[in-house]
PDB file of N, CA and C in Angstrom:
ATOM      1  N   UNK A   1       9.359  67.824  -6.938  1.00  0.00           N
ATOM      2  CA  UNK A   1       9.475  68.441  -5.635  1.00  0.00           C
ATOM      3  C   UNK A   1      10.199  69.781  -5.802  1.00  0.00           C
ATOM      4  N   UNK A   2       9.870  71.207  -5.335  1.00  0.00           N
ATOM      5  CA  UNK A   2      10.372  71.866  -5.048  1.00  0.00           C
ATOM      6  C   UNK A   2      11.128  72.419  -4.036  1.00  0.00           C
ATOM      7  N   UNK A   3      12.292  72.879  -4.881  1.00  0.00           N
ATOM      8  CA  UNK A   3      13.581  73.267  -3.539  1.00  0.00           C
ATOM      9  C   UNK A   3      13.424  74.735  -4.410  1.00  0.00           C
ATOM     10  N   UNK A   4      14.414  75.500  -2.613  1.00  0.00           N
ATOM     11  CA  UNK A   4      14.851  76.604  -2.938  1.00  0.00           C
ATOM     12  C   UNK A   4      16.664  76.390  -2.355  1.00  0.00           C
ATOM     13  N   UNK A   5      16.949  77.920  -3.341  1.00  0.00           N
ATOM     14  CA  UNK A   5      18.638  77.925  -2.925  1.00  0.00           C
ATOM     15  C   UNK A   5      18.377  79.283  -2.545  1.00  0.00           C
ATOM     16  N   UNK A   6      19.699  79.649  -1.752  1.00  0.00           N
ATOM     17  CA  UNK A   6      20.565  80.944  -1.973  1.00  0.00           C
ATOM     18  C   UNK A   6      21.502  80.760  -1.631  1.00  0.00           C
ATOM     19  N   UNK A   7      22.074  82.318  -1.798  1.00  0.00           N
ATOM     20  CA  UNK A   7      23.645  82.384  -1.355  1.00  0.00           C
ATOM     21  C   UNK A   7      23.761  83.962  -0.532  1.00  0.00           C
ATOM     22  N   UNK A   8      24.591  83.552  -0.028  1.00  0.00           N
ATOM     23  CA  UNK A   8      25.260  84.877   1.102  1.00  0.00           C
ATOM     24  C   UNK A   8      26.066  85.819   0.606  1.00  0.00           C
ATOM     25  N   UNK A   9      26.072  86.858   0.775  1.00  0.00           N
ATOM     26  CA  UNK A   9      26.922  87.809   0.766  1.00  0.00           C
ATOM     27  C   UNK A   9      27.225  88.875   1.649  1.00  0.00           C
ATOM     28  N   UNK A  10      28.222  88.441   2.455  1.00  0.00           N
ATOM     29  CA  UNK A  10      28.605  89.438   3.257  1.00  0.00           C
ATOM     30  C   UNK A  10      29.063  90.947   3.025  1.00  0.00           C
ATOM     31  N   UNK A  11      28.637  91.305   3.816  1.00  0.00           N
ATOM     32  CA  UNK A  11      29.001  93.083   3.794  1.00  0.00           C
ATOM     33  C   UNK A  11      30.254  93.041   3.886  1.00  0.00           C
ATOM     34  N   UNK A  12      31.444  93.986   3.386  1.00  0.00           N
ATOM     35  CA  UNK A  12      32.985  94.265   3.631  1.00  0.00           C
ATOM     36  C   UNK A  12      33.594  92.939   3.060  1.00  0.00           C
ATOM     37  N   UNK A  13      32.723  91.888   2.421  1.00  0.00           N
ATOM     38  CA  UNK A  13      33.442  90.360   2.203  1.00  0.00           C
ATOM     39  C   UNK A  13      35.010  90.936   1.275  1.00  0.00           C
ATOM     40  N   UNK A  14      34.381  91.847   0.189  1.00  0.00           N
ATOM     41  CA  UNK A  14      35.689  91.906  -0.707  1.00  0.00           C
ATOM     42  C   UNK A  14      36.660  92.535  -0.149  1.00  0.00           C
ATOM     43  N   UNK A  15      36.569  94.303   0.453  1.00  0.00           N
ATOM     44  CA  UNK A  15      37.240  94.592   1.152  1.00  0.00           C
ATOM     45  C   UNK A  15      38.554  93.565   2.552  1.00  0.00           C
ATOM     46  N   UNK A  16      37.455  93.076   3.053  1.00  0.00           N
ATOM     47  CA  UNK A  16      38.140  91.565   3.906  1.00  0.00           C
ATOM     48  C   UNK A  16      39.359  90.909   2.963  1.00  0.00           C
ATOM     49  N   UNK A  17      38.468  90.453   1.944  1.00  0.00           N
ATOM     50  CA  UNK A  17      39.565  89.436   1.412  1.00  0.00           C
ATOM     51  C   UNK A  17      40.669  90.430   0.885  1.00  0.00           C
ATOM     52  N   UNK A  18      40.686  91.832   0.269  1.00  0.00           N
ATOM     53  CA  UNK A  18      41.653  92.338  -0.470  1.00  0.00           C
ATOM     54  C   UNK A  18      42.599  92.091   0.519  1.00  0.00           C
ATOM     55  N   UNK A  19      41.904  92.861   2.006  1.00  0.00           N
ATOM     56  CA  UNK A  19      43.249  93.175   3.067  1.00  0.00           C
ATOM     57  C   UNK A  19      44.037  91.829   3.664  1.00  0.00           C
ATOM     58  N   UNK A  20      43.221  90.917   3.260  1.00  0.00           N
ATOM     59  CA  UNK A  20      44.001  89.604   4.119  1.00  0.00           C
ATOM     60  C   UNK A  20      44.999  88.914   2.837  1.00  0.00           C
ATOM     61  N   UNK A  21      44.898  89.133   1.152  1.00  0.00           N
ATOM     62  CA  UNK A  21      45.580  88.897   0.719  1.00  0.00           C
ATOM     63  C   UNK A  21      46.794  89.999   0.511  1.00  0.00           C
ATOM     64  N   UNK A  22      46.963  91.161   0.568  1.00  0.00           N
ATOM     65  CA  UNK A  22      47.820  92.017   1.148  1.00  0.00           C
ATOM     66  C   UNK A  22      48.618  91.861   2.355  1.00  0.00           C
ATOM     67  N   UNK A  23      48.077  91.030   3.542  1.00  0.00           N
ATOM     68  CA  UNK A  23      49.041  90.631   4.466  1.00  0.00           C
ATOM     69  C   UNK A  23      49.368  89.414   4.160  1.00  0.00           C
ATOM     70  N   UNK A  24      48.800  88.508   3.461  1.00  0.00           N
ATOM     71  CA  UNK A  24      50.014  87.688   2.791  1.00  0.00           C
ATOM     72  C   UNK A  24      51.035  87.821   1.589  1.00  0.00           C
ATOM     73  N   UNK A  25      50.935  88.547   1.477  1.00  0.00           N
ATOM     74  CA  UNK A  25      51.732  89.408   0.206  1.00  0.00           C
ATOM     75  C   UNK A  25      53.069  89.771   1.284  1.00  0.00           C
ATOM     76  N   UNK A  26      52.397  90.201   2.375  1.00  0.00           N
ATOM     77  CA  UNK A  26      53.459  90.596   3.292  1.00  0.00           C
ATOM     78  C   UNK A  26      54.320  90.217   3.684  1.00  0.00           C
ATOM     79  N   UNK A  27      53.602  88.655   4.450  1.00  0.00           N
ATOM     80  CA  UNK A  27      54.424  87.872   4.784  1.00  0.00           C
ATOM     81  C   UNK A  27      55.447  87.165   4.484  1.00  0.00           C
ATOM     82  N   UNK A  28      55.136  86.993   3.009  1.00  0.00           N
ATOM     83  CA  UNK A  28      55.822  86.098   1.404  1.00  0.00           C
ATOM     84  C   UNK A  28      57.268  87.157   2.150  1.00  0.00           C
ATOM     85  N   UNK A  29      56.733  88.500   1.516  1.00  0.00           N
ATOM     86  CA  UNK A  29      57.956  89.381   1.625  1.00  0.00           C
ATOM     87  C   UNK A  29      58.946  89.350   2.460  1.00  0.00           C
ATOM     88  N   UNK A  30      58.570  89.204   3.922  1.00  0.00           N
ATOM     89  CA  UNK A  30      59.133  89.116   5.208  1.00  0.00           C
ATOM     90  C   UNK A  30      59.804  87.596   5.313  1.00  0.00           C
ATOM     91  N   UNK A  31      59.089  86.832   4.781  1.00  0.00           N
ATOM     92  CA  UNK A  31      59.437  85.682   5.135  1.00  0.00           C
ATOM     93  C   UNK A  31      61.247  85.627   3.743  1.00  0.00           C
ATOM     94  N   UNK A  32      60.648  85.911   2.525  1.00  0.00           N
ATOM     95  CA  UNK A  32      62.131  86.136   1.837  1.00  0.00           C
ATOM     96  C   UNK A  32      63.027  87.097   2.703  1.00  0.00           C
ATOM     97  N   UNK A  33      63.059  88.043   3.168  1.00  0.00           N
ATOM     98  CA  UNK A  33      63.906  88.789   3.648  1.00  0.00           C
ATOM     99  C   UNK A  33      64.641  87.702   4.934  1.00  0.00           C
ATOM    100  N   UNK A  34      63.716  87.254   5.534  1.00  0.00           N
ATOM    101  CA  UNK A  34      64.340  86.721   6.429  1.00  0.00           C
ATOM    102  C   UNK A  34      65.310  85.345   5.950  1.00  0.00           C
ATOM    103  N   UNK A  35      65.160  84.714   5.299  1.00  0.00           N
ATOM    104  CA  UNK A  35      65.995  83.742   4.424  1.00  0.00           C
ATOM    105  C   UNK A  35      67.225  84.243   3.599  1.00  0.00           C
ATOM    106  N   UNK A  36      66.927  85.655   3.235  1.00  0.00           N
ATOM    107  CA  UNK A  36      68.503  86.203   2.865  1.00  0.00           C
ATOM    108  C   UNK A  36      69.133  86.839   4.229  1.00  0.00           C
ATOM    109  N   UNK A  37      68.572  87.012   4.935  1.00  0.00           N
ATOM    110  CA  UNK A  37      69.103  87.767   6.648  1.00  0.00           C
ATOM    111  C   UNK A  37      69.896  86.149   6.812  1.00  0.00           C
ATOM    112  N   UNK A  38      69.537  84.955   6.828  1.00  0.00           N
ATOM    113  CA  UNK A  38      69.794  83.848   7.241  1.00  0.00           C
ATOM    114  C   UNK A  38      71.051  83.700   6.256  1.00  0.00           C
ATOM    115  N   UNK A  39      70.507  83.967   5.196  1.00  0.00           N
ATOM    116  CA  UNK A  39      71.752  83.404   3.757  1.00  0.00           C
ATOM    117  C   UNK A  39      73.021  84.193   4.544  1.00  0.00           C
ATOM    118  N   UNK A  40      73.109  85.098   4.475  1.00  0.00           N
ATOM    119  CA  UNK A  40      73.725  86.352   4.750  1.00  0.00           C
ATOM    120  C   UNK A  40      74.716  85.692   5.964  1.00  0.00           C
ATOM    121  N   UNK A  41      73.935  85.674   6.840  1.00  0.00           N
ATOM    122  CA  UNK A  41      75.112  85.170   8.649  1.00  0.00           C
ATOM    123  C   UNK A  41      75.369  84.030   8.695  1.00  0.00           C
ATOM    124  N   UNK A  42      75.217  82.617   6.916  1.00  0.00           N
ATOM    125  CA  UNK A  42      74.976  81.834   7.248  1.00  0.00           C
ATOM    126  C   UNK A  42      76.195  80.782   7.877  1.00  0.00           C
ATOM    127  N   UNK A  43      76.258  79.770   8.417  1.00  0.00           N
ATOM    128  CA  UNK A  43      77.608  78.856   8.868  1.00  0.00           C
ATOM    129  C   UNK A  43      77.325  79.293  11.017  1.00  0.00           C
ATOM    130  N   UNK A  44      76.257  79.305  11.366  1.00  0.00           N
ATOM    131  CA  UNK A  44      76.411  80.471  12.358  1.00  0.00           C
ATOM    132  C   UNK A  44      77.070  81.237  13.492  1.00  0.00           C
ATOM    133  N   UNK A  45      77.302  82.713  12.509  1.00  0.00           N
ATOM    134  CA  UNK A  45      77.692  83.760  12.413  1.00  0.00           C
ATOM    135  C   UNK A  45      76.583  84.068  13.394  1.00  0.00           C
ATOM    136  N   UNK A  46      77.434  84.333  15.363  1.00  0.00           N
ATOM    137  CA  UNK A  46      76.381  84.976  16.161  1.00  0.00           C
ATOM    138  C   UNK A  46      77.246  86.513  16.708  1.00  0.00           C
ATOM    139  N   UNK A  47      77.886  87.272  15.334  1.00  0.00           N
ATOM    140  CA  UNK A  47      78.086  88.715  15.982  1.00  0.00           C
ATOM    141  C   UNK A  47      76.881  89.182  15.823  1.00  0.00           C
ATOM    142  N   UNK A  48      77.179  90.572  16.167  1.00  0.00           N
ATOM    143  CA  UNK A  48      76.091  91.854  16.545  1.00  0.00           C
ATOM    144  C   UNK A  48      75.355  91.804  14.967  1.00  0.00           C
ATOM    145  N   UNK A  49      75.657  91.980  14.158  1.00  0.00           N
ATOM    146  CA  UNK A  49      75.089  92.443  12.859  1.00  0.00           C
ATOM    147  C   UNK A  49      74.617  91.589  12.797  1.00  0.00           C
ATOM    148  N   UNK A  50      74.548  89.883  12.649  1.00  0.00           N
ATOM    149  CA  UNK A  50      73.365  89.294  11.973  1.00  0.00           C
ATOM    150  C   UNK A  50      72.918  88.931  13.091  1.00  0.00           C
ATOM    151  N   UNK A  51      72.904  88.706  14.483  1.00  0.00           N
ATOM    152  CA  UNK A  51      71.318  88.596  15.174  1.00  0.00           C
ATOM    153  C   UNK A  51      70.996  89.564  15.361  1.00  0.00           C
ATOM    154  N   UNK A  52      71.299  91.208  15.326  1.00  0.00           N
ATOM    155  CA  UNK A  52      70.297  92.403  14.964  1.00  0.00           C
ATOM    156  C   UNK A  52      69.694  92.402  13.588  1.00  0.00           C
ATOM    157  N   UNK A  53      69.908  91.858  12.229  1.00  0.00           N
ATOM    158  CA  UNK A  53      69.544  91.585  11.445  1.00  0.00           C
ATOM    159  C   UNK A  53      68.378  90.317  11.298  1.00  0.00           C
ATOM    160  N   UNK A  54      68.592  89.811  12.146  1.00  0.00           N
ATOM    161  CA  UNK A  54      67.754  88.514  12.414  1.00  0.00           C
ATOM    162  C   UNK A  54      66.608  89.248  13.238  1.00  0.00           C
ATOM    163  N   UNK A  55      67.297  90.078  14.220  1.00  0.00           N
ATOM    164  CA  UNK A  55      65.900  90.546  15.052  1.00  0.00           C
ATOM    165  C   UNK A  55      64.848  91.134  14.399  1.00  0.00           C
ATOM    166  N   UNK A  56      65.507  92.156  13.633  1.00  0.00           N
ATOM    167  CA  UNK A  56      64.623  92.972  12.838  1.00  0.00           C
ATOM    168  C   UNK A  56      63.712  92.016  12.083  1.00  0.00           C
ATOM    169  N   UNK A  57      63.879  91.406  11.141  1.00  0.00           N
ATOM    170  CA  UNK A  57      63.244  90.152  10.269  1.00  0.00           C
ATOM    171  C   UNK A  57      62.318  89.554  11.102  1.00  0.00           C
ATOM    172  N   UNK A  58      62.289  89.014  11.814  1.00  0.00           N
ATOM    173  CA  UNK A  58      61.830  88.234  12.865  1.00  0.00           C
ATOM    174  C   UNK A  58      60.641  89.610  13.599  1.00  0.00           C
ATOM    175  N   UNK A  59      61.271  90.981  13.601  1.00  0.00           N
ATOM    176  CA  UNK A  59      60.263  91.630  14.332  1.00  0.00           C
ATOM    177  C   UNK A  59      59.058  92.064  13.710  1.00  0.00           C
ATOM    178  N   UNK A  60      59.789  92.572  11.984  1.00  0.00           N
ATOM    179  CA  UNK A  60      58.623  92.708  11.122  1.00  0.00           C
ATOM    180  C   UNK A  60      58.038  91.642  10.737  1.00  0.00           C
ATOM    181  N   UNK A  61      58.037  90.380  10.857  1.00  0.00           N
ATOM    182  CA  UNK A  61      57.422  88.861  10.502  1.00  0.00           C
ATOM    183  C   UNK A  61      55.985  88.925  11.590  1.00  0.00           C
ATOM    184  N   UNK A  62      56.664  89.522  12.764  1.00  0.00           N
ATOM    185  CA  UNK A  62      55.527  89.694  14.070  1.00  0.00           C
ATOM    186  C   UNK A  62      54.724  90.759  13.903  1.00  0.00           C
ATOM    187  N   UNK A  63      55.423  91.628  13.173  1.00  0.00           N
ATOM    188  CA  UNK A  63      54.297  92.520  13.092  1.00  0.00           C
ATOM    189  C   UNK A  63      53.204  92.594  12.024  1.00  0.00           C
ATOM    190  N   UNK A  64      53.689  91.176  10.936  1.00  0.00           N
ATOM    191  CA  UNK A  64      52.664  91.716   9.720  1.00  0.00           C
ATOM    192  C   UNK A  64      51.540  90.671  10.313  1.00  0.00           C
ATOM    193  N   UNK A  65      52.262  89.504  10.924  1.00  0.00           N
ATOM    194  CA  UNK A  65      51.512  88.774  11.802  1.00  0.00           C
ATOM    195  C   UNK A  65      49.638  89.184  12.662  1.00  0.00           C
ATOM    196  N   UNK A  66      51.064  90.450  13.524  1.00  0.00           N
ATOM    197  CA  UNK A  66      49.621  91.008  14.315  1.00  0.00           C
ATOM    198  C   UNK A  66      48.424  91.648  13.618  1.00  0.00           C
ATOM    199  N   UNK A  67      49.283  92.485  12.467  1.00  0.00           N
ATOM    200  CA  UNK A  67      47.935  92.966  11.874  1.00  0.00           C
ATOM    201  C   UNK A  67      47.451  91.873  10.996  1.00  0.00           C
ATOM    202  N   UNK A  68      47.503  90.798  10.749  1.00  0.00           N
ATOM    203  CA  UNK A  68      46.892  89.744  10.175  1.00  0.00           C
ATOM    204  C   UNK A  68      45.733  89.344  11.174  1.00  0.00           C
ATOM    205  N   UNK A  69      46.409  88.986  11.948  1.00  0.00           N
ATOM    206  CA  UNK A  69      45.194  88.529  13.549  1.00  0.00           C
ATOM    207  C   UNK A  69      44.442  89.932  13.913  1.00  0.00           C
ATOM    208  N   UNK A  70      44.811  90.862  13.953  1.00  0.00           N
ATOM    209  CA  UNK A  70      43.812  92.204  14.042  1.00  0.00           C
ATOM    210  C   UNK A  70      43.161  91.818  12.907  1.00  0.00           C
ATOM    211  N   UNK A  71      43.197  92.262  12.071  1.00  0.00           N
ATOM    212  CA  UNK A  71      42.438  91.734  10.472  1.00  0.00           C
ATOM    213  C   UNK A  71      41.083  91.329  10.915  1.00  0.00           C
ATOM    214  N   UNK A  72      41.829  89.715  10.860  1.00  0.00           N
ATOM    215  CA  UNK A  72      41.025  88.467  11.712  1.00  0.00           C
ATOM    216  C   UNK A  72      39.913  88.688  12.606  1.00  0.00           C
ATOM    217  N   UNK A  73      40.376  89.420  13.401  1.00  0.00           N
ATOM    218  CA  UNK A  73      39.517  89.654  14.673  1.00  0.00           C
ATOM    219  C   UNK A  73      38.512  90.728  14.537  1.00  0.00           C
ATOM    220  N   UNK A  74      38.680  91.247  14.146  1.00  0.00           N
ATOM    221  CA  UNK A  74      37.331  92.398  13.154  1.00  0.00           C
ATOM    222  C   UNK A  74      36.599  92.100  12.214  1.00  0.00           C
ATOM    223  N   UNK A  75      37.228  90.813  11.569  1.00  0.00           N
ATOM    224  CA  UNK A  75      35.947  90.472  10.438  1.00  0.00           C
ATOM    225  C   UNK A  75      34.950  89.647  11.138  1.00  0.00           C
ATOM    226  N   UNK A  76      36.046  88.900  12.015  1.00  0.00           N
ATOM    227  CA  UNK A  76      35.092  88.052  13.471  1.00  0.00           C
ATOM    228  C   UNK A  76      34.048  88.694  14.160  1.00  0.00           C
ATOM    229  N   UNK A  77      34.314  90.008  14.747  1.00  0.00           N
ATOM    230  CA  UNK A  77      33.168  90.133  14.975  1.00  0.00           C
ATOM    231  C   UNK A  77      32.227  91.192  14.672  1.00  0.00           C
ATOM    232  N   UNK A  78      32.476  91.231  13.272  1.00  0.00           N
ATOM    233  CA  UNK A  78      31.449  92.198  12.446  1.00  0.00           C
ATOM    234  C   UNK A  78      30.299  90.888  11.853  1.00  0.00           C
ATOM    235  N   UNK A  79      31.122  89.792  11.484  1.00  0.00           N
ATOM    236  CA  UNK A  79      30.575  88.580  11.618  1.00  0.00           C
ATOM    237  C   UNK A  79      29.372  87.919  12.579  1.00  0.00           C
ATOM    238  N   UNK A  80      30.251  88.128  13.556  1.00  0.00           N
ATOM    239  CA  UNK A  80      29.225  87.577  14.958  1.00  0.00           C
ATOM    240  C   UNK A  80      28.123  88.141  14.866  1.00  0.00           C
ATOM    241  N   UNK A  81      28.056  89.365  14.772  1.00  0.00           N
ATOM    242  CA  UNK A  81      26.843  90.516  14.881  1.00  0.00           C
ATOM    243  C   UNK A  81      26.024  90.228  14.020  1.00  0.00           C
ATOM    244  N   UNK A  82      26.642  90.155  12.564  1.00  0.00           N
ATOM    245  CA  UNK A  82      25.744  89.754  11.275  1.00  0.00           C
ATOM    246  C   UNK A  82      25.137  88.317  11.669  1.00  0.00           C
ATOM    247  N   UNK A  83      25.192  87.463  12.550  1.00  0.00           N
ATOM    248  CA  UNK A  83      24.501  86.444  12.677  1.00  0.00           C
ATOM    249  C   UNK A  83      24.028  86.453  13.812  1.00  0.00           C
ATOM    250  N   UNK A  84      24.113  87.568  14.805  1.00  0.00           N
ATOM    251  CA  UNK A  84      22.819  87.765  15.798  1.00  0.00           C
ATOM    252  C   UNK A  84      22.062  87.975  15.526  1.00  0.00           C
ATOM    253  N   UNK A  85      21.752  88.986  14.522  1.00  0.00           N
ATOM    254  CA  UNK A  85      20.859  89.671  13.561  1.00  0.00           C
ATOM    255  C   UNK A  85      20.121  88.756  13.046  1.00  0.00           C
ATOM    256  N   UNK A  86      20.913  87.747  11.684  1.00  0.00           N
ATOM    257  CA  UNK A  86      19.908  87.085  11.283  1.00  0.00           C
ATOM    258  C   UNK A  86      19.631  86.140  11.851  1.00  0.00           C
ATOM    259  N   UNK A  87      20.350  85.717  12.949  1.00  0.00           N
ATOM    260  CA  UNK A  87      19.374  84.364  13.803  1.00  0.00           C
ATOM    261  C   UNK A  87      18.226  85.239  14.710  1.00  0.00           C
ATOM    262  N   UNK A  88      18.176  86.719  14.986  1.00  0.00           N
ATOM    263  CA  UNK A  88      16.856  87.216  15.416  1.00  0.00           C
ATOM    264  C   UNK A  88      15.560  86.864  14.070  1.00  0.00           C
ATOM    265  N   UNK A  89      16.536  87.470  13.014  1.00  0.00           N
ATOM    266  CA  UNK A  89      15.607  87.991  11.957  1.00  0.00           C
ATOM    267  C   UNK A  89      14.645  85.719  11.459  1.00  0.00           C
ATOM    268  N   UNK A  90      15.477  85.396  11.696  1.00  0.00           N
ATOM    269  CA  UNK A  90      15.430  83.675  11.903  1.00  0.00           C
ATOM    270  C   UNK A  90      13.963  83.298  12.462  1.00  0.00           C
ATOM    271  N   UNK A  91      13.990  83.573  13.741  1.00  0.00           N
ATOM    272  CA  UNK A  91      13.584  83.259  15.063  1.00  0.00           C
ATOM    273  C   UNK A  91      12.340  84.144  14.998  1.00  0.00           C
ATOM    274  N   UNK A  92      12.252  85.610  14.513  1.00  0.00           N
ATOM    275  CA  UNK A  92      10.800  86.310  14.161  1.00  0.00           C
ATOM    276  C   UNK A  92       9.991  85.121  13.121  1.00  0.00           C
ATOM    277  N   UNK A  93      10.353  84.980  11.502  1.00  0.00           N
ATOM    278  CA  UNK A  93      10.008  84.422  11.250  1.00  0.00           C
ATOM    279  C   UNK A  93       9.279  83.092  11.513  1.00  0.00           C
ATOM    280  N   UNK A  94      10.184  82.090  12.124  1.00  0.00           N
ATOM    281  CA  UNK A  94       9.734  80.994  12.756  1.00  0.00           C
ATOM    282  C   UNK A  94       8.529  81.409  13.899  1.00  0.00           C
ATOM    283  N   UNK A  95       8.703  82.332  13.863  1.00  0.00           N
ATOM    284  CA  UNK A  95       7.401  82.541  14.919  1.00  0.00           C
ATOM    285  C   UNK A  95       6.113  82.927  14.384  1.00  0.00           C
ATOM    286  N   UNK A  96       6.364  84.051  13.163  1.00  0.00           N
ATOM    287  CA  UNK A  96       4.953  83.681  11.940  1.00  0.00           C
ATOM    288  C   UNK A  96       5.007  82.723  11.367  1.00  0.00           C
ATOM    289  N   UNK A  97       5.889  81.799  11.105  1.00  0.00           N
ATOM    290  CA  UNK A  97       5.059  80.748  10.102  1.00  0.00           C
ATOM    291  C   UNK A  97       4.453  80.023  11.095  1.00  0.00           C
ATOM    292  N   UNK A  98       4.986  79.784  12.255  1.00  0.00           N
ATOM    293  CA  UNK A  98       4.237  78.982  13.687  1.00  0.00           C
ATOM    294  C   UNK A  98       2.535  79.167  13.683  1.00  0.00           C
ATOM    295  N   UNK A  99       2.494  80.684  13.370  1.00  0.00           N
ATOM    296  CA  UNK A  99       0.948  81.130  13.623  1.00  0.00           C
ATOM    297  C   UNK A  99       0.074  80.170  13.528  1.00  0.00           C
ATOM    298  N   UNK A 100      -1.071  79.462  13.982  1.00  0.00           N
ATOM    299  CA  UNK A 100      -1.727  78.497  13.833  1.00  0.00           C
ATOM    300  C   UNK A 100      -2.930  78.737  12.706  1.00  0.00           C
ATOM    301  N   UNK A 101      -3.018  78.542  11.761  1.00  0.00           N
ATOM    302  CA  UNK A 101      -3.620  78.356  10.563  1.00  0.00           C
ATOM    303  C   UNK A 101      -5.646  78.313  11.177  1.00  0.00           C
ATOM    304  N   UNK A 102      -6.781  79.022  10.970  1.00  0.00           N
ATOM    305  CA  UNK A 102      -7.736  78.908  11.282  1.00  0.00           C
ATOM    306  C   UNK A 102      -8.175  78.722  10.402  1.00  0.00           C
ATOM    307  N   UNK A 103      -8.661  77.175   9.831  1.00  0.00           N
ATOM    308  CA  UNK A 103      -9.420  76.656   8.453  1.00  0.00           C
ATOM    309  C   UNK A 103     -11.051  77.196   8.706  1.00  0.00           C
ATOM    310  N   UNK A 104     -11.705  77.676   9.710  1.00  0.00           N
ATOM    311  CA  UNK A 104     -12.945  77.789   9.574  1.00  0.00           C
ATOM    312  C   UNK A 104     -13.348  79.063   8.665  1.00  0.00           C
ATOM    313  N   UNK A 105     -12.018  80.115   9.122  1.00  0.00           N
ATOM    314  CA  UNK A 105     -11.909  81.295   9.124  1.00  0.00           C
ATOM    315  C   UNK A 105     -11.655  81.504   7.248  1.00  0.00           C
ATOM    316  N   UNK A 106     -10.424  80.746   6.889  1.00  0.00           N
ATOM    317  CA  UNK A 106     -10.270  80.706   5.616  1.00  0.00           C
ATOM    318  C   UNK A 106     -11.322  79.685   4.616  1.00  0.00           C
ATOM    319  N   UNK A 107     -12.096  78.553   5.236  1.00  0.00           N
ATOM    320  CA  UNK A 107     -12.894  77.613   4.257  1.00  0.00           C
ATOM    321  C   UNK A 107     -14.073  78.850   4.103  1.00  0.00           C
ATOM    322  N   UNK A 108     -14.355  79.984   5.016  1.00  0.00           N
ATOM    323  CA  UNK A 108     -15.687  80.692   4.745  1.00  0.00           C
ATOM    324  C   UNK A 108     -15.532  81.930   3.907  1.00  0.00           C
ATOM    325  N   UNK A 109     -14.217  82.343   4.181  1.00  0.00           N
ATOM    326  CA  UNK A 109     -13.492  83.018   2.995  1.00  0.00           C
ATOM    327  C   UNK A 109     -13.615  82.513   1.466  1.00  0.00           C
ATOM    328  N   UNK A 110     -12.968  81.229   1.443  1.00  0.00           N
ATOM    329  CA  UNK A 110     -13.136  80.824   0.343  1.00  0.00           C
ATOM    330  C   UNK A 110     -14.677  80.750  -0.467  1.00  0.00           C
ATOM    331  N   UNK A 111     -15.283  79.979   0.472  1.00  0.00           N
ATOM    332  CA  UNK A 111     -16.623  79.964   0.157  1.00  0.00           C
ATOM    333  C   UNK A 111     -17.726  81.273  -0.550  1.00  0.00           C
ATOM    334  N   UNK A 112     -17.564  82.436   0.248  1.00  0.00           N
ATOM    335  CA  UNK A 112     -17.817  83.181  -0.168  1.00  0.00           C
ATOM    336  C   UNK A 112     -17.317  83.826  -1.434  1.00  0.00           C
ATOM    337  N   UNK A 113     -16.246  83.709  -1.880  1.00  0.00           N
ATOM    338  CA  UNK A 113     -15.388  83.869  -2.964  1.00  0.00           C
ATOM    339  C   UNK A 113     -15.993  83.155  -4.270  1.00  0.00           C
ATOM    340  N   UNK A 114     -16.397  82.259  -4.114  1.00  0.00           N
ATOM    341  CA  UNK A 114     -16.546  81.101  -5.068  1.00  0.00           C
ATOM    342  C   UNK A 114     -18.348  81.508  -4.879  1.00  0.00           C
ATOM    343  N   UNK A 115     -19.245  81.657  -3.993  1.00  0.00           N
ATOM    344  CA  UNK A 115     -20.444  82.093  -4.113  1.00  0.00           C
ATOM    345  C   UNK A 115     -20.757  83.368  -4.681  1.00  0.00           C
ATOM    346  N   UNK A 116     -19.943  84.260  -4.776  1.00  0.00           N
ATOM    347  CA  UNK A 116     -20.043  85.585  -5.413  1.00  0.00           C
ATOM    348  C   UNK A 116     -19.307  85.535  -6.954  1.00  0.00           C
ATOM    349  N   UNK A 117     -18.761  84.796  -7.197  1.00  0.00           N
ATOM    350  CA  UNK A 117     -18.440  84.411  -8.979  1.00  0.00           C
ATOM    351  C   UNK A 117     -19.256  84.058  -9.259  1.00  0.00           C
ATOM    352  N   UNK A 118     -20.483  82.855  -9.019  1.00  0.00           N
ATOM    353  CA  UNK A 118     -21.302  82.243  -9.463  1.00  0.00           C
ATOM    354  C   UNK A 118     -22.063  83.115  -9.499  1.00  0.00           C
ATOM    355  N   UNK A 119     -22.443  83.780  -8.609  1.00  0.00           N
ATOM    356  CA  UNK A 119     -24.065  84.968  -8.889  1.00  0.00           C
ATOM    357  C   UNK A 119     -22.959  85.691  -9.767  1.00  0.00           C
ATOM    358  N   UNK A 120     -22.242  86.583 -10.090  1.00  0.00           N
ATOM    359  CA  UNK A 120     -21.273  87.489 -11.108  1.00  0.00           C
ATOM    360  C   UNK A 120     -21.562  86.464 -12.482  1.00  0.00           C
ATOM    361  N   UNK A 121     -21.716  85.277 -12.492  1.00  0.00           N
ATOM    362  CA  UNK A 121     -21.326  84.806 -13.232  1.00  0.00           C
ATOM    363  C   UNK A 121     -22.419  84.379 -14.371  1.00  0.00           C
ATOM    364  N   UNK A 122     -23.774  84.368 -13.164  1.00  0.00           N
ATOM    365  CA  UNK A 122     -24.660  84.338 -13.927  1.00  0.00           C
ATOM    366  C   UNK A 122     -26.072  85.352 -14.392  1.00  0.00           C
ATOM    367  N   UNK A 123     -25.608  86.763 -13.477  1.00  0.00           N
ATOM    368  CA  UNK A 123     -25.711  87.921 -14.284  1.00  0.00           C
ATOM    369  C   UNK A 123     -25.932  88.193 -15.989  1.00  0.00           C
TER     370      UNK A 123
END
């Protein structure tokens, strides 16, 4: 029995992945900073310096955040699009192979094919 395979490859896929492992690179970062911000005020210590130190940590944590979910949300729907497309490009197809097959049309085709070798043939 014959099968077929493939495989996908998205447009921007590598680009995508570089930038989303770069914002976890980020986060790693942010997330240590914030554990020495913690080490730092630790026993808790609620003057001015370590919950402004905490804020900050906590603000850049949100922000590598957002551009993570921005990220996200653009590969989403460069995505979406790429599969409107091919569920059109889908849906054409399925509609030629649908075409209804006319055996009278092709058995007289054939026929003739196979009647013109034989006279060729016995030339």
């Amino acid at each position: 029995m014959a099968g077929f395979g493939g495989a996908v490859k998205l447009t921007g896929e590598s680009e995508y992945r570089k930038a989303l492992k770069q914002i976890q690179v980020n986060l790693k970062e942010v997330s240590s900073e914030m554990k020495l911000v913690s080490a730092q005020y630790d026993k808790n210590d609620t003057s001015t310096e370590a919950l402004k130190a905490k804020s900050e940590a906590l603000a850049k944590t949100l922000s590598a955040q957002k551009s993570a979910l921005a990220s996200l949300e653009s590969q989403y729907t460069k995505l979406s699009a790429e599969q409107v497309k091919n569920q059109q490009k889908h849906d054409n197809n399925e509609g030629a192979r649908n075409v209804p097959l006319q055996f009278g049309d092709i058995y007289g085709t054939i026929q003739s094919i196979i009647k013109r070798r034989i006279t060729f043939t016995q030339r």
